[in-house]
C-alpha atoms as a PDB file:
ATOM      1  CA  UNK A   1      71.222  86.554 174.136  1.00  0.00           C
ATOM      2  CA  UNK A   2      73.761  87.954 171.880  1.00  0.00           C
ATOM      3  CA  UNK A   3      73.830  91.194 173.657  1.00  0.00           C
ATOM      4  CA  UNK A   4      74.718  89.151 176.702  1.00  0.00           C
ATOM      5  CA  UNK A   5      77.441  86.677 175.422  1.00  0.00           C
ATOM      6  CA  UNK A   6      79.115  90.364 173.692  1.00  0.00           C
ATOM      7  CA  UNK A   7      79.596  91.621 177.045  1.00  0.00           C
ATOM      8  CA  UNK A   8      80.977  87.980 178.983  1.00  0.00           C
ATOM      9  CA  UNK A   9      83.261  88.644 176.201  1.00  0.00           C
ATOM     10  CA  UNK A  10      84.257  91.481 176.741  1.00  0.00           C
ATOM     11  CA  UNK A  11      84.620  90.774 180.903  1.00  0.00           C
ATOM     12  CA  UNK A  12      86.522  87.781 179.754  1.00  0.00           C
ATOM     13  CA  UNK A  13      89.071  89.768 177.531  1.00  0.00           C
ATOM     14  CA  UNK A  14      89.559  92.643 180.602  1.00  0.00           C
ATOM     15  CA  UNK A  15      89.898  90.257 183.168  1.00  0.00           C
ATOM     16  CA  UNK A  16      92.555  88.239 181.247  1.00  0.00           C
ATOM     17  CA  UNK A  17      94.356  91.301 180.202  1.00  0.00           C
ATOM     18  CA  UNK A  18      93.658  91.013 176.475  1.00  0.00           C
ATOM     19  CA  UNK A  19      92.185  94.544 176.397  1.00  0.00           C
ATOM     20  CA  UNK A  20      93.079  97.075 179.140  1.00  0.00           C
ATOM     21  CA  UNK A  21      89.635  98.474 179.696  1.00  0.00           C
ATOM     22  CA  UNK A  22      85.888  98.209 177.950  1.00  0.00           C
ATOM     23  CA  UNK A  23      82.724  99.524 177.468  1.00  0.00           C
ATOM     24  CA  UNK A  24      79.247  97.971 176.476  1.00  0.00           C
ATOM     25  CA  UNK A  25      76.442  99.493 174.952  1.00  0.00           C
ATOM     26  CA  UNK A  26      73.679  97.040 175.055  1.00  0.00           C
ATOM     27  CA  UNK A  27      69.797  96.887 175.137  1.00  0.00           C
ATOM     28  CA  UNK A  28      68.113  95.187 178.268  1.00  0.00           C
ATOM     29  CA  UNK A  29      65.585  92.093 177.388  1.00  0.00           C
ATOM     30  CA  UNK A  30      62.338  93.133 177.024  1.00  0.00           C
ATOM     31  CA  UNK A  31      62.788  96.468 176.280  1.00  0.00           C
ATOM     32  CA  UNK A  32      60.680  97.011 173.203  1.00  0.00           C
ATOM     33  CA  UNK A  33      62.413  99.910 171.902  1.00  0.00           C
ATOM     34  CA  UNK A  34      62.996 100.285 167.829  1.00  0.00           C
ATOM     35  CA  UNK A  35      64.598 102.538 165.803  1.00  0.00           C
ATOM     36  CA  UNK A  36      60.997 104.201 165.067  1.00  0.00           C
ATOM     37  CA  UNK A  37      60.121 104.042 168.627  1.00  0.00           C
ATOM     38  CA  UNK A  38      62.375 104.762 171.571  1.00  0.00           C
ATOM     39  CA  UNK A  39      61.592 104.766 174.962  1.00  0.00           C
END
């Protein structure tokens, strides 16, 4: 959920013209990777 309101955030604040451009680096849901464990 947070991963998901960061980036309608970050849509919002490009398509407004707040920030010029952006870039998201996010997780999908369910995808059980950890810092110990990757996939």
């Amino acid at each position: 959920r947070l991963a998901v309101g960061c980036v309608i955030e970050l849509v919002f604040k490009v398509a407004t013209g707040e920030l010029k451009n952006g870039f998201a680096v996010v997780r999908p849901p369910g995808h059980h990777a950890e810092e110990s464990t990757p996939m």
